[in-house]
Protein backbone atom coordinates (compact mmCIF):
# COMPACT_ATOMS: atom_id res chain seq x y z
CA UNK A 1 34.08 38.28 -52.43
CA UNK A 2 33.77 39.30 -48.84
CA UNK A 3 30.34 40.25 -49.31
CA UNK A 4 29.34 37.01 -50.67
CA UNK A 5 31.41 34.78 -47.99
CA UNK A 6 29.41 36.95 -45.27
CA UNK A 7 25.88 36.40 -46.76
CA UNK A 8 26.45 32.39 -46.68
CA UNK A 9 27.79 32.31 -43.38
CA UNK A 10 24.61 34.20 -42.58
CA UNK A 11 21.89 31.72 -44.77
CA UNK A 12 23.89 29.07 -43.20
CA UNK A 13 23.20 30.36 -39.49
CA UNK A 14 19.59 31.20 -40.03
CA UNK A 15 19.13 27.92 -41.45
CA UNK A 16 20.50 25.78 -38.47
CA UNK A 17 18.38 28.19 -36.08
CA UNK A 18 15.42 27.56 -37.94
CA UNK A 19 16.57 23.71 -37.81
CA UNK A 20 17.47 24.27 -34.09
CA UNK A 21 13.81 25.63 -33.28
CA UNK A 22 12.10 23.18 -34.85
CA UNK A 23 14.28 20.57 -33.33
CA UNK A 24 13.08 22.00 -29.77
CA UNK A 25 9.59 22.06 -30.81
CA UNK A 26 9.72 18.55 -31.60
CA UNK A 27 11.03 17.41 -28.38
CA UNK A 28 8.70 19.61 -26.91
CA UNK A 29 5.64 18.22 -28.13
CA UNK A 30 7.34 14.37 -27.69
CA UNK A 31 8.14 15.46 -23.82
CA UNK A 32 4.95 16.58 -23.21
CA UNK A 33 2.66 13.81 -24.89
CA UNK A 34 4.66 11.22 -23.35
CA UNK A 35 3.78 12.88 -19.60
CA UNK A 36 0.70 12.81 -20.07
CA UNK A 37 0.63 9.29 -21.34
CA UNK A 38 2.15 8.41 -18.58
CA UNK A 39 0.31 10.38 -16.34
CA UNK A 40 -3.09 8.57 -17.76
CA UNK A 41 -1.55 5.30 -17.55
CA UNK A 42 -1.83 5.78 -13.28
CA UNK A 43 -4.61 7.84 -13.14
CA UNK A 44 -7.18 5.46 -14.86
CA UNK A 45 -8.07 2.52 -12.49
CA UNK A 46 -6.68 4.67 -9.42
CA UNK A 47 -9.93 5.18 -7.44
CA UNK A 48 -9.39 6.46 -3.85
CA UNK A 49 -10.58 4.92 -0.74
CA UNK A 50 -12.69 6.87 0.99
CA UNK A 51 -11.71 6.64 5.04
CA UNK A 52 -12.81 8.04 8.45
CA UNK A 53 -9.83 10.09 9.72
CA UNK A 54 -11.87 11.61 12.15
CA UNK A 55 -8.88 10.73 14.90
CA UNK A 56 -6.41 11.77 12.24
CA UNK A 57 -7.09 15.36 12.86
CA UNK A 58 -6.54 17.40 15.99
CA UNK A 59 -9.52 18.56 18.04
CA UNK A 60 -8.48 22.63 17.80
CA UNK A 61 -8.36 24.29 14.98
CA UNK A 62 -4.60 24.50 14.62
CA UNK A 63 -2.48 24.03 10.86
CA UNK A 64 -1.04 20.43 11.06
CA UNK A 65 -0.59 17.65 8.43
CA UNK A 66 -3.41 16.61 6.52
CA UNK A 67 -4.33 12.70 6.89
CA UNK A 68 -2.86 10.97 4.27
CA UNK A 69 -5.14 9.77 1.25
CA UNK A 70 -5.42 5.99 -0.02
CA UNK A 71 -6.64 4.70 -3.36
CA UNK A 72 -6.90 1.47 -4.86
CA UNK A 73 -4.57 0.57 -7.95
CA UNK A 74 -5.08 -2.66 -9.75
CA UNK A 75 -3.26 -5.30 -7.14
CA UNK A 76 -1.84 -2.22 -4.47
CA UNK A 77 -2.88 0.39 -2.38
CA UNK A 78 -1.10 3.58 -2.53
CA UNK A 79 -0.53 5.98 0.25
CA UNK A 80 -0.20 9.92 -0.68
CA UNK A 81 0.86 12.36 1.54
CA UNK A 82 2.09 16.15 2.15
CA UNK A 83 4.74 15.08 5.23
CA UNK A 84 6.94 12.15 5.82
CA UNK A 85 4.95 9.99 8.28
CA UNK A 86 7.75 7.83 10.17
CA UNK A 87 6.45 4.25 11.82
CA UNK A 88 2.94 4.37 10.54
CA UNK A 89 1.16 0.77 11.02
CA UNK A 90 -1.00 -0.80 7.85
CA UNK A 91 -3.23 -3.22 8.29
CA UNK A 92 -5.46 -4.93 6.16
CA UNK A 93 -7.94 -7.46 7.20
CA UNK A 94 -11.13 -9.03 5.53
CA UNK A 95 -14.83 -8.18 7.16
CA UNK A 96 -14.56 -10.54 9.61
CA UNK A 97 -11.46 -9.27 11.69
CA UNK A 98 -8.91 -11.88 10.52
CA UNK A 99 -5.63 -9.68 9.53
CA UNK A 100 -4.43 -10.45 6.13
CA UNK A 101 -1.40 -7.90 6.49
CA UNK A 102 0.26 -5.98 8.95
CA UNK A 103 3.56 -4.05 8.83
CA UNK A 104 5.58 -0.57 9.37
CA UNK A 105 6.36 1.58 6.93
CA UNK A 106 7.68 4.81 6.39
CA UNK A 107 5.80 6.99 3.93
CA UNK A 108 8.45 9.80 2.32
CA UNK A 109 6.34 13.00 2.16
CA UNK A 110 4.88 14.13 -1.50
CA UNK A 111 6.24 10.32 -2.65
CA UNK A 112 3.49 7.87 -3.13
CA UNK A 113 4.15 4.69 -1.36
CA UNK A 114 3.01 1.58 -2.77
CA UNK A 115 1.57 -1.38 -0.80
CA UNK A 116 1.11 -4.32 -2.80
CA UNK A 117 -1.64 -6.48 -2.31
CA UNK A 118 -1.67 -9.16 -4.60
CA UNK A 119 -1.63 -11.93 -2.77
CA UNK A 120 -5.39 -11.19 -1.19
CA UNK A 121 -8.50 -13.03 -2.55
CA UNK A 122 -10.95 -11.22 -3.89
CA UNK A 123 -13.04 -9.67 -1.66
CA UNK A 124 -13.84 -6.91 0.89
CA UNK A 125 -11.34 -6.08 3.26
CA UNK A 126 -10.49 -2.84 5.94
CA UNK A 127 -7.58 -0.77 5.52
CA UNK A 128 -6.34 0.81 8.80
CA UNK A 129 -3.13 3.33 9.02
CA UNK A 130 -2.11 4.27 12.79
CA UNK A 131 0.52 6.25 13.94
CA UNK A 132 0.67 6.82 17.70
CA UNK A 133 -3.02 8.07 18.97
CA UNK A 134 -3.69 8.85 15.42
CA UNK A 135 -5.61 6.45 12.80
CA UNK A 136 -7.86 6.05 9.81
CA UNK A 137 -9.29 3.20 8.25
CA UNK A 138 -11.28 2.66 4.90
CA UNK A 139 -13.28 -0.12 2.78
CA UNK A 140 -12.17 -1.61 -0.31
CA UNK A 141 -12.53 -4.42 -2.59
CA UNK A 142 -11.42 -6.36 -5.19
């Protein structure tokens, strides 16, 4: 009777590991294809603005923060970079100087920070980020 009592405890805990792995393997798979989903859903449509940052960098060859990158999203620009940059100036204006949008912003290191621009006509404008001495400014339009 002992013997028997044993055995089912055992079918009964091989069967709710069995249930238990498959359970993780489920929310495995559902963790992973919903990351990349969501992943996609940014990626497409993101296309990066290509700048001069030719002032961003220093003139020695020391190791010091990249210039940040920018790319165009739908309605926004987004800012991407490996440092926090503190008072950094955007401004956008349209090919003939006018400024469309100026501010100060802080952009949190390794955190993309989004600038929206849907309230600009379409068009071509200039993108400019300055901090101190340093700049960089790309094309877009939309």
């Amino acid at each position: 009777m002992i013997f028997f009592e044993v055995s089912y405890v055992f079918f009964s805990f091989d069967t709710k590991i069995k249930d238990m792995e498959k359970a993780i393997v489920f929310f495995i798979l559902l963790f992973s294809t919903s990351s990349v989903f969501a992943g996609n859903n940014l990626s497409q449509g993101k296309n990066q603005i290509l700048v001069d940052d030719t002032t961003w960098r220093p003139s020695t060859r020391s190791l010091s923060e990249e210039p940040p990158l920018l790319y165009l999203y739908e309605r926004a620009i987004l800012i991407n970079s490996s440092v926090t940059l503190n008072n950094i100036e955007i401004i956008i204006s349209d090919l003939s100087g006018t400024v469309r949008y100026n501010s100060y912003i802080l952009v949190n290191g390794s955190v993309e920070y989004f600038c929206s621009i849907a309230n600009l006509d379409p068009g071509s404008y200039k993108v400019e980020l300055r901090q101190g001495t340093k700049y960089l400014y790309g094309y877009f339009a939309i």
